[in-house]
PDB file of N, CA and C in Angstrom:
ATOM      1  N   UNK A   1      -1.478  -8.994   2.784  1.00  0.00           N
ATOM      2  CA  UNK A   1      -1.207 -10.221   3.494  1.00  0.00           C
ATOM      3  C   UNK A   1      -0.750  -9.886   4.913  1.00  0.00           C
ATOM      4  N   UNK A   2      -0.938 -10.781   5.656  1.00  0.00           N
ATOM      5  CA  UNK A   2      -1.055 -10.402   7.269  1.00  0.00           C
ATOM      6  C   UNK A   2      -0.323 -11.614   7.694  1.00  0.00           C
ATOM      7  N   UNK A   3       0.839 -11.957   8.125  1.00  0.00           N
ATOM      8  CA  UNK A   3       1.241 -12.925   8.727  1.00  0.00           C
ATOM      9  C   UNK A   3       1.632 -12.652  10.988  1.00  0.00           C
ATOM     10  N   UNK A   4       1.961 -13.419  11.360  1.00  0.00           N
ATOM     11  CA  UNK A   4       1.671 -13.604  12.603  1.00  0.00           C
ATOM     12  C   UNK A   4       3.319 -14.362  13.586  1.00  0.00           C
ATOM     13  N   UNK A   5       3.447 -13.687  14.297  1.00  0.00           N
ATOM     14  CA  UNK A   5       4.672 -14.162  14.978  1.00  0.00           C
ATOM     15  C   UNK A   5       4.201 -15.529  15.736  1.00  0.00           C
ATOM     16  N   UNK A   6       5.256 -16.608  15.777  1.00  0.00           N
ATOM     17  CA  UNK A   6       4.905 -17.295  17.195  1.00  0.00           C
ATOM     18  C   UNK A   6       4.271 -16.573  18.496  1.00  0.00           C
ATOM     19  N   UNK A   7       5.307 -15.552  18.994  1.00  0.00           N
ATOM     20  CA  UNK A   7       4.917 -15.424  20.081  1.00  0.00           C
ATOM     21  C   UNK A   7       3.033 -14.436  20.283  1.00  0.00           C
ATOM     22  N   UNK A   8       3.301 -13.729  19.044  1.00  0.00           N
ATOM     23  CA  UNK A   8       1.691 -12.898  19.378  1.00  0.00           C
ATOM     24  C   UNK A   8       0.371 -14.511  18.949  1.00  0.00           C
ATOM     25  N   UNK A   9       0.976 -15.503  18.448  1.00  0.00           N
ATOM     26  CA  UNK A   9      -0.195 -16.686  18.344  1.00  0.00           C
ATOM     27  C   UNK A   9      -0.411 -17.062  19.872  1.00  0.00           C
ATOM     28  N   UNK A  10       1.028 -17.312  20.242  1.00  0.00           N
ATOM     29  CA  UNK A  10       0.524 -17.819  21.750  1.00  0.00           C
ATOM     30  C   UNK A  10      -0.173 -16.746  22.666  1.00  0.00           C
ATOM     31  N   UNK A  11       0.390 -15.369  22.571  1.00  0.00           N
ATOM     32  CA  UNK A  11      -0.770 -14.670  23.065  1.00  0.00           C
ATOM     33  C   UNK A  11      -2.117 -14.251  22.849  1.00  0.00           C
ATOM     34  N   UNK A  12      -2.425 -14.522  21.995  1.00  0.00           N
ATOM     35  CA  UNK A  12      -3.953 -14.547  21.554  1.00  0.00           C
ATOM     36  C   UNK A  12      -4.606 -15.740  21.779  1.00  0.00           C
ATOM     37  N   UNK A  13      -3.932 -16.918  21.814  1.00  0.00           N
ATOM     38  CA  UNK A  13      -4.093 -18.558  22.012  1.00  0.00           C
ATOM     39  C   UNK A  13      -4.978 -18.388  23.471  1.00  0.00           C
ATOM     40  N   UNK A  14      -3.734 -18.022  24.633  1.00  0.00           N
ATOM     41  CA  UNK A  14      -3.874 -18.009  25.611  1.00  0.00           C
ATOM     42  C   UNK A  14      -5.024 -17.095  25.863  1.00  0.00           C
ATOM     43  N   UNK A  15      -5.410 -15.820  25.361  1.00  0.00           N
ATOM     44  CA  UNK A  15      -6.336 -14.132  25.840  1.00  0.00           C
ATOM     45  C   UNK A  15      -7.616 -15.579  25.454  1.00  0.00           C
ATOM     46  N   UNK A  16      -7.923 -16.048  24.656  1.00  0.00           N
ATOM     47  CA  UNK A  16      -9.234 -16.288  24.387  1.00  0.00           C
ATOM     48  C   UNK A  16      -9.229 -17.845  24.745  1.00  0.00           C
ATOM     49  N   UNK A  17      -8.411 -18.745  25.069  1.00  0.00           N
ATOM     50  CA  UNK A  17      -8.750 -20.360  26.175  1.00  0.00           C
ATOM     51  C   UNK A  17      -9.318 -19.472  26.810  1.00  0.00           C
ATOM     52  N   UNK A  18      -8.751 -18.036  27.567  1.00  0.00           N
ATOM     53  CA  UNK A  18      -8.983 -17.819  29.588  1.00  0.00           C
ATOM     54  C   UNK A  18     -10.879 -16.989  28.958  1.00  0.00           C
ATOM     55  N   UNK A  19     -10.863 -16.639  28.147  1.00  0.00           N
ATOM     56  CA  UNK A  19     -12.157 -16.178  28.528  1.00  0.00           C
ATOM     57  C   UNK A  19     -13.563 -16.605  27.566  1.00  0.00           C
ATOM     58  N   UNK A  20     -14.464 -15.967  28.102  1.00  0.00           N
ATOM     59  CA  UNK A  20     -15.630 -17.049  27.432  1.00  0.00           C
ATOM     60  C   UNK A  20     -15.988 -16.853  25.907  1.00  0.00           C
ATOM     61  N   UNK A  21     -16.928 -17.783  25.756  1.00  0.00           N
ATOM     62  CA  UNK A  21     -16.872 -17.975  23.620  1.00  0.00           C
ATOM     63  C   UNK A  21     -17.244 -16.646  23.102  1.00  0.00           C
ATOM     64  N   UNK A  22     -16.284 -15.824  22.348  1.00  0.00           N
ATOM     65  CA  UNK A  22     -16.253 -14.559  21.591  1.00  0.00           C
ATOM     66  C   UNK A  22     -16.204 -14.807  20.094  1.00  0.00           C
ATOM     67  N   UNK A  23     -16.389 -13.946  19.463  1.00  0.00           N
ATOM     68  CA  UNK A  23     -15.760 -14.260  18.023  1.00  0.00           C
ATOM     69  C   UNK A  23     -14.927 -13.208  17.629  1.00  0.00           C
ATOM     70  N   UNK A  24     -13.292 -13.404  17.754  1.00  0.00           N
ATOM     71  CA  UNK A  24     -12.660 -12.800  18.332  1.00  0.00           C
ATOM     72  C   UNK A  24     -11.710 -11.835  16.718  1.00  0.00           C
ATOM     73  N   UNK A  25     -11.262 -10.917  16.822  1.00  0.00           N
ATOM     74  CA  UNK A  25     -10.764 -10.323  15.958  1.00  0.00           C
ATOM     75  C   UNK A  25      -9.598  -9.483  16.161  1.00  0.00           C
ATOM     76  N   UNK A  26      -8.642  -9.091  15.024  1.00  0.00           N
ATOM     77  CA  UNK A  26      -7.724  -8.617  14.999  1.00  0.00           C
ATOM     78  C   UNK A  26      -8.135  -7.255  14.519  1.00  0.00           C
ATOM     79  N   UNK A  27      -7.814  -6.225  14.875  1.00  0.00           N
ATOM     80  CA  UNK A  27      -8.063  -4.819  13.928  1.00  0.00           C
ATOM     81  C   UNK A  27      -7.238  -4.365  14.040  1.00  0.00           C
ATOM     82  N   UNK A  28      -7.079  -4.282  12.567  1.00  0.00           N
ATOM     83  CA  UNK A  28      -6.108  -2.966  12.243  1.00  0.00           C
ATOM     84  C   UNK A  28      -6.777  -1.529  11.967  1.00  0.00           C
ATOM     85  N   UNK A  29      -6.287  -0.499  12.637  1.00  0.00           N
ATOM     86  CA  UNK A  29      -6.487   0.681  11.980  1.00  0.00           C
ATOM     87  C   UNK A  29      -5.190   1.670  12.062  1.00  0.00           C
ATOM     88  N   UNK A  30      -5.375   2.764  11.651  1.00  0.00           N
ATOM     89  CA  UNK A  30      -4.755   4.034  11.341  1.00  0.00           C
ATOM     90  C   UNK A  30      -5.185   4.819  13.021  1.00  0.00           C
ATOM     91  N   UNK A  31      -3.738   5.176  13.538  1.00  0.00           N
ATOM     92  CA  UNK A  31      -3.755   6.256  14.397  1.00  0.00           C
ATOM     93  C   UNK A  31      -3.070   7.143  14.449  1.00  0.00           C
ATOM     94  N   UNK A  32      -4.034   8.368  14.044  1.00  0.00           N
ATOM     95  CA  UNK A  32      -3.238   9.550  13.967  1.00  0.00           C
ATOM     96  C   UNK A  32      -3.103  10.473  15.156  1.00  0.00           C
ATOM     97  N   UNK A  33      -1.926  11.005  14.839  1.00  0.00           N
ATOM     98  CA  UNK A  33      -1.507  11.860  15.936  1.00  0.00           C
ATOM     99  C   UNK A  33      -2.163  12.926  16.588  1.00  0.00           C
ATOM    100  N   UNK A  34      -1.958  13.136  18.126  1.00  0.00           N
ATOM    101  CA  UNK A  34      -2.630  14.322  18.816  1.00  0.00           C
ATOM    102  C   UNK A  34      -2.920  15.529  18.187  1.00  0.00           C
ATOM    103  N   UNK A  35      -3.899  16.295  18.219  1.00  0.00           N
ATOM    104  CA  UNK A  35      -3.781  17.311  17.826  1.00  0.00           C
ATOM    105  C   UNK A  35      -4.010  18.409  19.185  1.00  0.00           C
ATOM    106  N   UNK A  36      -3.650  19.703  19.534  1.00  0.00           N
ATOM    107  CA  UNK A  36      -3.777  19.960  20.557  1.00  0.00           C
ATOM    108  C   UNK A  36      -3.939  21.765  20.555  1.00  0.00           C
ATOM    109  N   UNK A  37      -4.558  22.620  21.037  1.00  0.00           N
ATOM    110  CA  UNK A  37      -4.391  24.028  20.306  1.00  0.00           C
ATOM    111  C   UNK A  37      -4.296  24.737  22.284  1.00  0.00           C
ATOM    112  N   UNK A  38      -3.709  26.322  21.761  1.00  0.00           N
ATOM    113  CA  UNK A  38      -3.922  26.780  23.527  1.00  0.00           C
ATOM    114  C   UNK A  38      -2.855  28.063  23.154  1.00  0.00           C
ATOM    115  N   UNK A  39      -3.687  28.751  24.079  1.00  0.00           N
ATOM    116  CA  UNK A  39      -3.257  30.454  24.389  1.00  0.00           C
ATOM    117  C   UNK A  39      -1.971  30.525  24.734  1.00  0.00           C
ATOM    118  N   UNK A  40      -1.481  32.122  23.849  1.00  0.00           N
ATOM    119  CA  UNK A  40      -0.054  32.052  24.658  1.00  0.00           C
ATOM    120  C   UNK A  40      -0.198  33.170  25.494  1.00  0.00           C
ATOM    121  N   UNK A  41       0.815  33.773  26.072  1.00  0.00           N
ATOM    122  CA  UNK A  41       0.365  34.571  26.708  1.00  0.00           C
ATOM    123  C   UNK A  41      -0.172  35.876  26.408  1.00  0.00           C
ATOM    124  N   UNK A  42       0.325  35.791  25.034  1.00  0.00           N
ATOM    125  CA  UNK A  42      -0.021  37.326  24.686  1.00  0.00           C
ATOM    126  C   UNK A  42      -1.980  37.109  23.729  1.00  0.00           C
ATOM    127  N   UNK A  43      -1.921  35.924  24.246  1.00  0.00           N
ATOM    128  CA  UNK A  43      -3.310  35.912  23.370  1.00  0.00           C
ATOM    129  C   UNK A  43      -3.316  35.037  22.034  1.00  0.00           C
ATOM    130  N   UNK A  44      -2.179  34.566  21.539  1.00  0.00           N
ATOM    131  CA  UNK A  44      -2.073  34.546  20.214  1.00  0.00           C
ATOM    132  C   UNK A  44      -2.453  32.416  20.072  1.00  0.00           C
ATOM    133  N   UNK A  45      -3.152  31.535  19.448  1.00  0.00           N
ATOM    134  CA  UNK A  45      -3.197  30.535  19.552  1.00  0.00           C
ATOM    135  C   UNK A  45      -1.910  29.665  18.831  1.00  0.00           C
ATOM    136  N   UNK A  46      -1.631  28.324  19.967  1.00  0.00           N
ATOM    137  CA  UNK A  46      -0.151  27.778  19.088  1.00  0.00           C
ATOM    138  C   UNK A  46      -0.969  26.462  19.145  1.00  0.00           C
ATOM    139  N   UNK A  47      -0.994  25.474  17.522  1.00  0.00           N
ATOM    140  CA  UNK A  47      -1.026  24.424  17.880  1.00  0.00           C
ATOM    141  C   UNK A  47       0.388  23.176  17.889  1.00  0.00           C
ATOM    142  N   UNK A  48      -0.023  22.331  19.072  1.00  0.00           N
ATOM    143  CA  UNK A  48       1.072  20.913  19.069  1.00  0.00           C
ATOM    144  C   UNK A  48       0.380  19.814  18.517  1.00  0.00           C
ATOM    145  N   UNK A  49       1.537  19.535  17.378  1.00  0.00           N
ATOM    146  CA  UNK A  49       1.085  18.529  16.619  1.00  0.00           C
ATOM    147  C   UNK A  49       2.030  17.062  16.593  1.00  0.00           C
ATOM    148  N   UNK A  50       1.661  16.013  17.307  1.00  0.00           N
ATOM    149  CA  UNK A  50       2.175  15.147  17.777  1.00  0.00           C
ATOM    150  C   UNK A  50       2.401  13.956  16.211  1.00  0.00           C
ATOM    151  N   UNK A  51       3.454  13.685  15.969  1.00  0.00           N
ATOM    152  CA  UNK A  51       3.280  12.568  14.936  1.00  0.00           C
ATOM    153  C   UNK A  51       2.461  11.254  14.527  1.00  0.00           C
ATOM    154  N   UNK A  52       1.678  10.938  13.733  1.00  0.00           N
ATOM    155  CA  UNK A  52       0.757  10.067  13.600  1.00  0.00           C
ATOM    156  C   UNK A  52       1.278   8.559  13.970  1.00  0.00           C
ATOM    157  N   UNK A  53       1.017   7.804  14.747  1.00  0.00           N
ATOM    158  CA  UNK A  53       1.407   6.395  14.913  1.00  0.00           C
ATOM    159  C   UNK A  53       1.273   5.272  14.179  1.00  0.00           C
ATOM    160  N   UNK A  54       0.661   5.867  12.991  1.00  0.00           N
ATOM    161  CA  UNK A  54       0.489   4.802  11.747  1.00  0.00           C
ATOM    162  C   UNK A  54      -0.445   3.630  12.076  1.00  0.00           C
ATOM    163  N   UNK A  55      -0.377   2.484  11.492  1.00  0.00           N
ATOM    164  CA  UNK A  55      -0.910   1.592  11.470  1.00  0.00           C
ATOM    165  C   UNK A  55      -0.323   0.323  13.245  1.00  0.00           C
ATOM    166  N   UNK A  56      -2.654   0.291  13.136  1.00  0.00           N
ATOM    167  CA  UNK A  56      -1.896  -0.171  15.157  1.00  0.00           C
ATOM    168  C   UNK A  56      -2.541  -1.505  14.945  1.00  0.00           C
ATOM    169  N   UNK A  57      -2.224  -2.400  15.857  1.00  0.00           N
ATOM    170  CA  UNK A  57      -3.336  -3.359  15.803  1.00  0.00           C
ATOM    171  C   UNK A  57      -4.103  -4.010  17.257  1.00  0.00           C
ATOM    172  N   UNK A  58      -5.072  -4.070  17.156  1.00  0.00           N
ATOM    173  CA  UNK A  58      -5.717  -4.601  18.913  1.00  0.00           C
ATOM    174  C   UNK A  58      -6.627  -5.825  18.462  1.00  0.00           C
ATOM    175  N   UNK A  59      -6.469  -6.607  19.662  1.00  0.00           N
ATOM    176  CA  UNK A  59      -7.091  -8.229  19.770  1.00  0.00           C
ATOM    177  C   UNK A  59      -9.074  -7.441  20.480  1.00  0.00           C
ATOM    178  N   UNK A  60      -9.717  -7.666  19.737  1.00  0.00           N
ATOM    179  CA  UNK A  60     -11.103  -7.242  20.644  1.00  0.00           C
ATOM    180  C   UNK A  60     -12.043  -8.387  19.808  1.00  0.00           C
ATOM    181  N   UNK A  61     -12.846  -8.787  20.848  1.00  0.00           N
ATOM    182  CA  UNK A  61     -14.115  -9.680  20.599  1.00  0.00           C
ATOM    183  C   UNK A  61     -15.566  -9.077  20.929  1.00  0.00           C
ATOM    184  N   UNK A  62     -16.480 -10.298  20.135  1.00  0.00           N
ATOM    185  CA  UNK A  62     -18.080  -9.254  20.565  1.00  0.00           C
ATOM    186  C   UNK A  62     -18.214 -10.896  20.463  1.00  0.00           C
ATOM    187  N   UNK A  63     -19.671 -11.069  21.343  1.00  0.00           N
ATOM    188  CA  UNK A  63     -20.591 -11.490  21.337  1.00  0.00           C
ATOM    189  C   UNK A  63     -20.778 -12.837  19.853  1.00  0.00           C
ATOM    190  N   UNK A  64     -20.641 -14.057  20.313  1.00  0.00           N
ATOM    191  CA  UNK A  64     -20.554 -15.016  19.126  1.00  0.00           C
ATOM    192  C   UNK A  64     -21.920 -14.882  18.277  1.00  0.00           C
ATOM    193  N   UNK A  65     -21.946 -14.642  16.942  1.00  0.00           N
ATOM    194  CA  UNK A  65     -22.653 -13.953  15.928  1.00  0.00           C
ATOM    195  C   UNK A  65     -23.092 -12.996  15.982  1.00  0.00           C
ATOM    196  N   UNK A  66     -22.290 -12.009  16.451  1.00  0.00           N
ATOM    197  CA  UNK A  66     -22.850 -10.337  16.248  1.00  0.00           C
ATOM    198  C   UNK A  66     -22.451  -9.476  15.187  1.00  0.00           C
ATOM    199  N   UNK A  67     -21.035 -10.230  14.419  1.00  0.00           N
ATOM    200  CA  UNK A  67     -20.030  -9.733  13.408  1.00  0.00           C
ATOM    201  C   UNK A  67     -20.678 -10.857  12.469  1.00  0.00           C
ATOM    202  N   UNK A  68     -21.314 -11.020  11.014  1.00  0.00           N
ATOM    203  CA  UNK A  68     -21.423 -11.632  10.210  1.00  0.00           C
ATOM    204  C   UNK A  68     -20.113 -12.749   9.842  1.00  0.00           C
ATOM    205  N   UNK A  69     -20.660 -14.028   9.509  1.00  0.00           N
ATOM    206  CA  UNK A  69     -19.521 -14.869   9.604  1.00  0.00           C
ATOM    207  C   UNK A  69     -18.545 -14.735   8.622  1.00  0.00           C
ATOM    208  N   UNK A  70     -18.579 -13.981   7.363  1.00  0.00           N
ATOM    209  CA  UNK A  70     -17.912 -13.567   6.663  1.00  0.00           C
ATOM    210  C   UNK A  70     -17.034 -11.920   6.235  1.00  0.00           C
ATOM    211  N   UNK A  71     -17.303 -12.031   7.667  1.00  0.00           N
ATOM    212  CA  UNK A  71     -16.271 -10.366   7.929  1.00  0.00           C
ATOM    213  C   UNK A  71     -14.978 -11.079   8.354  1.00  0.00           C
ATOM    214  N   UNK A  72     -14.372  -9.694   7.607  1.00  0.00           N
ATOM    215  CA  UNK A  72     -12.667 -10.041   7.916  1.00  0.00           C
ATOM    216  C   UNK A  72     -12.342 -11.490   7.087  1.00  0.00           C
ATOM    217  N   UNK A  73     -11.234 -11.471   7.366  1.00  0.00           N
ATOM    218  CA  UNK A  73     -10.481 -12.539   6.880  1.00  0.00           C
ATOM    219  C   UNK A  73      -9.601 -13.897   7.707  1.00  0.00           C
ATOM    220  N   UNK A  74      -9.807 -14.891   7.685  1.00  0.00           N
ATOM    221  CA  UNK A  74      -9.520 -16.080   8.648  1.00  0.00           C
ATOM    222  C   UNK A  74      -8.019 -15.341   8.987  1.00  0.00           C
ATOM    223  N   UNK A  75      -7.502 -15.791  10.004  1.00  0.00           N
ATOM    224  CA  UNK A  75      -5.791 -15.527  10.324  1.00  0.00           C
ATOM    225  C   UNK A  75      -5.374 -16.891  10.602  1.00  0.00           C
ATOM    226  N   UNK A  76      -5.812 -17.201  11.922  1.00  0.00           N
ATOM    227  CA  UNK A  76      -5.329 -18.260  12.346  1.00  0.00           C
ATOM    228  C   UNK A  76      -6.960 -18.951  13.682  1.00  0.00           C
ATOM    229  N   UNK A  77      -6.765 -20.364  13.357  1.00  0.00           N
ATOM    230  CA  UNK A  77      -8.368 -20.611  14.159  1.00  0.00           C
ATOM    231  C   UNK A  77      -8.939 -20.039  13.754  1.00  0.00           C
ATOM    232  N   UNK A  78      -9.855 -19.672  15.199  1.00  0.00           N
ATOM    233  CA  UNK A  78     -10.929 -19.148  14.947  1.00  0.00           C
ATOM    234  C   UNK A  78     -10.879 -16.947  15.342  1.00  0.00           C
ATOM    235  N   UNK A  79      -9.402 -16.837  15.097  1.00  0.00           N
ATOM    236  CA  UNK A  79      -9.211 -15.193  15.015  1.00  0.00           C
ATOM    237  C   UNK A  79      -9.384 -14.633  13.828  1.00  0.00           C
ATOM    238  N   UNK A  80     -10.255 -14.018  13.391  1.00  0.00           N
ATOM    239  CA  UNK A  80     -10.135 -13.115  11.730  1.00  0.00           C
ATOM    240  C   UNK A  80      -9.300 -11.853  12.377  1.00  0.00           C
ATOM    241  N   UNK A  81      -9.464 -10.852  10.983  1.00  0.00           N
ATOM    242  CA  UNK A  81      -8.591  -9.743  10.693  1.00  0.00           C
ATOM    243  C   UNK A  81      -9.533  -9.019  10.027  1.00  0.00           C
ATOM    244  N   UNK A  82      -9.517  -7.942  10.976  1.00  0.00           N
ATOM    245  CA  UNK A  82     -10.357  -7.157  10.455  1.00  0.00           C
ATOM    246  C   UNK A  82      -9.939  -5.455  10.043  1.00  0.00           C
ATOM    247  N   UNK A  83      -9.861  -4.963   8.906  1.00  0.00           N
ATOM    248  CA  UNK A  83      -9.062  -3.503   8.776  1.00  0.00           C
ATOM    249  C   UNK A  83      -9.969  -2.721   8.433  1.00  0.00           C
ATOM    250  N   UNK A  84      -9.869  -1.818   8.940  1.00  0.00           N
ATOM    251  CA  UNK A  84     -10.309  -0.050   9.040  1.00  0.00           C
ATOM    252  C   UNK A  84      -9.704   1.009   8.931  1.00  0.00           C
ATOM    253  N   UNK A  85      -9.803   1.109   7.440  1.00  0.00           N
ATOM    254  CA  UNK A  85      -8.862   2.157   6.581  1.00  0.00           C
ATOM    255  C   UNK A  85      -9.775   3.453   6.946  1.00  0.00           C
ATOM    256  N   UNK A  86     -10.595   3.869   7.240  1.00  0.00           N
ATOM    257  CA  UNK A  86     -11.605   4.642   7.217  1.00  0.00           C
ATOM    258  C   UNK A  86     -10.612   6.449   7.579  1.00  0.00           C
ATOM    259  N   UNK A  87      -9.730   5.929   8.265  1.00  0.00           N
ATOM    260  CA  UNK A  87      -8.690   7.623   8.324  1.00  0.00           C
ATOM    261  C   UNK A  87      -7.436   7.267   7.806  1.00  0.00           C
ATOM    262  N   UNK A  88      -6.904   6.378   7.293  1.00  0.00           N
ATOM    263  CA  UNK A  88      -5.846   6.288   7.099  1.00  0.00           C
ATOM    264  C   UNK A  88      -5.564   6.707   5.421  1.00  0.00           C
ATOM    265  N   UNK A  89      -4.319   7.330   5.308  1.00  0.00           N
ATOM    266  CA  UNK A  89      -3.842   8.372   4.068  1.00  0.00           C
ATOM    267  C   UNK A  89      -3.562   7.455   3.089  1.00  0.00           C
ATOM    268  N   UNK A  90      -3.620   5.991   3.270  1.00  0.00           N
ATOM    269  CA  UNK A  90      -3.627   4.756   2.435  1.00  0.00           C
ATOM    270  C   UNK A  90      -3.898   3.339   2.540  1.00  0.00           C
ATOM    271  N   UNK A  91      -4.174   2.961   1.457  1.00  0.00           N
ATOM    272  CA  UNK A  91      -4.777   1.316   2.047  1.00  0.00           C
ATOM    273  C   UNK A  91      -3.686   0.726   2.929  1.00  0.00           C
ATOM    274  N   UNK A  92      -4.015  -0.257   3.440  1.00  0.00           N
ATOM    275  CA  UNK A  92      -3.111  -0.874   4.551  1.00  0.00           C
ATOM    276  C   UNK A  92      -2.247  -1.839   3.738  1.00  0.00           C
ATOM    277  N   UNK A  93      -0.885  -1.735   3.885  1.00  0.00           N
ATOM    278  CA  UNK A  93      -0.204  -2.748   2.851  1.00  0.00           C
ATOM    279  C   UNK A  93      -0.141  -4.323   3.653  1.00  0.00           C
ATOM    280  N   UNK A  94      -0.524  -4.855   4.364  1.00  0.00           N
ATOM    281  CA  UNK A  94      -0.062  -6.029   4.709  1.00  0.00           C
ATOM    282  C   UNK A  94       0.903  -6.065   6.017  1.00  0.00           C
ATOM    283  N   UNK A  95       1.075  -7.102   6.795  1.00  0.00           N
ATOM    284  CA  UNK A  95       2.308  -6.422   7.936  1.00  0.00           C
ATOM    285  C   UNK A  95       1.974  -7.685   8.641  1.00  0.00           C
ATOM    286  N   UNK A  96       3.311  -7.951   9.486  1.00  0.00           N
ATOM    287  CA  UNK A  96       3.401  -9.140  10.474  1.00  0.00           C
ATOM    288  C   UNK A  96       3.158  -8.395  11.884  1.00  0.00           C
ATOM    289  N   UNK A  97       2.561  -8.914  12.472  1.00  0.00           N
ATOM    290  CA  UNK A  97       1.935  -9.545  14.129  1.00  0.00           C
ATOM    291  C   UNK A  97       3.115  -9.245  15.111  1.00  0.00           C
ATOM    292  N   UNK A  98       3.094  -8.663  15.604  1.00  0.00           N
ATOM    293  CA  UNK A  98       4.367  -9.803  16.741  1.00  0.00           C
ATOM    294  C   UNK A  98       3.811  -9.057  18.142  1.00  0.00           C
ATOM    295  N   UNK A  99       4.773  -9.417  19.531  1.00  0.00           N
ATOM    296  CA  UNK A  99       4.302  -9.045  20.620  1.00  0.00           C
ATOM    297  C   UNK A  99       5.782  -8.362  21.275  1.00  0.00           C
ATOM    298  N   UNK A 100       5.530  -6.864  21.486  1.00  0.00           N
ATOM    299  CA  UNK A 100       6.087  -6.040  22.182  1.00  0.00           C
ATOM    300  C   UNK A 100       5.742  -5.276  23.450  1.00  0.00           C
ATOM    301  N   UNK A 101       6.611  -5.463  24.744  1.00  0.00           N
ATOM    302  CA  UNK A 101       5.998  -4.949  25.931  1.00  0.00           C
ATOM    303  C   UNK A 101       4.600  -5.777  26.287  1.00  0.00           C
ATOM    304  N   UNK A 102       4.494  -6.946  25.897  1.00  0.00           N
ATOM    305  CA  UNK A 102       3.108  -6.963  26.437  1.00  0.00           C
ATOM    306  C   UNK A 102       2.047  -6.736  25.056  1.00  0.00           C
ATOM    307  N   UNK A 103       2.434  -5.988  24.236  1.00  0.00           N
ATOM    308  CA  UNK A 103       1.318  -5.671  23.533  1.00  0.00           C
ATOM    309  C   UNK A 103       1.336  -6.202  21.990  1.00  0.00           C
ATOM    310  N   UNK A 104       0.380  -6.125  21.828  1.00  0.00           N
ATOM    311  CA  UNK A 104       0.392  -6.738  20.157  1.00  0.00           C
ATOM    312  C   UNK A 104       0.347  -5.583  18.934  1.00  0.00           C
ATOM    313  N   UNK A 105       1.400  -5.299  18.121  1.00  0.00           N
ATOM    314  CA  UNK A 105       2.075  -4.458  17.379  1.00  0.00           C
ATOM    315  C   UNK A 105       2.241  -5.081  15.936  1.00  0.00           C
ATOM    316  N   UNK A 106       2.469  -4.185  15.079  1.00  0.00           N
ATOM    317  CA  UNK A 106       2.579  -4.718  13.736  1.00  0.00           C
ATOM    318  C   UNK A 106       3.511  -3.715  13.087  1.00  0.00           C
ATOM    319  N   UNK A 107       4.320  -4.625  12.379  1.00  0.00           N
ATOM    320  CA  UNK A 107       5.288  -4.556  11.219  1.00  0.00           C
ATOM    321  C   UNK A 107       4.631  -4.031  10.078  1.00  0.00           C
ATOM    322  N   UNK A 108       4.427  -2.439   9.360  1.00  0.00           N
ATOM    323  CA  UNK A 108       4.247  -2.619   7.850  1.00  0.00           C
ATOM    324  C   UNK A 108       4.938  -3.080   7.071  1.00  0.00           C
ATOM    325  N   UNK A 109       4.650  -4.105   6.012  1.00  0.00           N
ATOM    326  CA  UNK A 109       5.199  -4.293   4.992  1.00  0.00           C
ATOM    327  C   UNK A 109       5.510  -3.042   3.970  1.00  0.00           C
ATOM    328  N   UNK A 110       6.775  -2.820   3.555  1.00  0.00           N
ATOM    329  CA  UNK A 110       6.970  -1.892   2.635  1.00  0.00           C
ATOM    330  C   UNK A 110       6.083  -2.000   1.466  1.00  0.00           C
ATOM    331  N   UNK A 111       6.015  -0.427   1.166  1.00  0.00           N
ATOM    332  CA  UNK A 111       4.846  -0.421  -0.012  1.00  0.00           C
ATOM    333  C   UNK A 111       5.714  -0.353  -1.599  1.00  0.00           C
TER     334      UNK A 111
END
């Protein structure tokens, strides 16, 4: 289950009045952390391994009927939800919406 803050409704309200007819979506996916490898001096390789950021979410639209009308799941209007477990170490449990810095972020629900 996916619920939605006031304030990230009004920002998505507002992202898609200002621009033209999309069929607009929520995605969730899994982002995992940097991976990064490099010489030391003596030759020997070290890798930096940056912590995975878990579950992200971004507002993106395509083209009105390019996504089948039954992808994803209604949210609110005319925004579905769309998830992409495809790297992530587990199904996605559910999580609320909200808007931080500007950006649209999500709460996991405990599993």
């Amino acid at each position: 289950m996916v619920t939605i803050s006031p304030e990230a409704i009004a920002k998505f309200e507002q992202f898609v009045s200002d621009s033209e007819p999309m069929d607009w979506f929520l995605l969730f996916s899994w982002k995992r952390g940097a991976v990064n490898n490099r010489r030391t001096e003596n030759g020997g390789v070290v890798w930096e391994r940056a912590p995975h950021e878990g579950w992200v979410v971004d507002l993106g639209g395509w083209k009105p009927n390019t996504v089948p009308p039954e992808e994803g799941i209604r949210l609110h209007r005319d925004v579905r939800v769309l998830i992409q477990e495809t790297s992530a170490p587990t199904p996605f449990p559910g999580g609320e919406i909200y808007v931080e810095g500007g950006e649209f972020k999500v709460k996991v629900h405990a599993i």
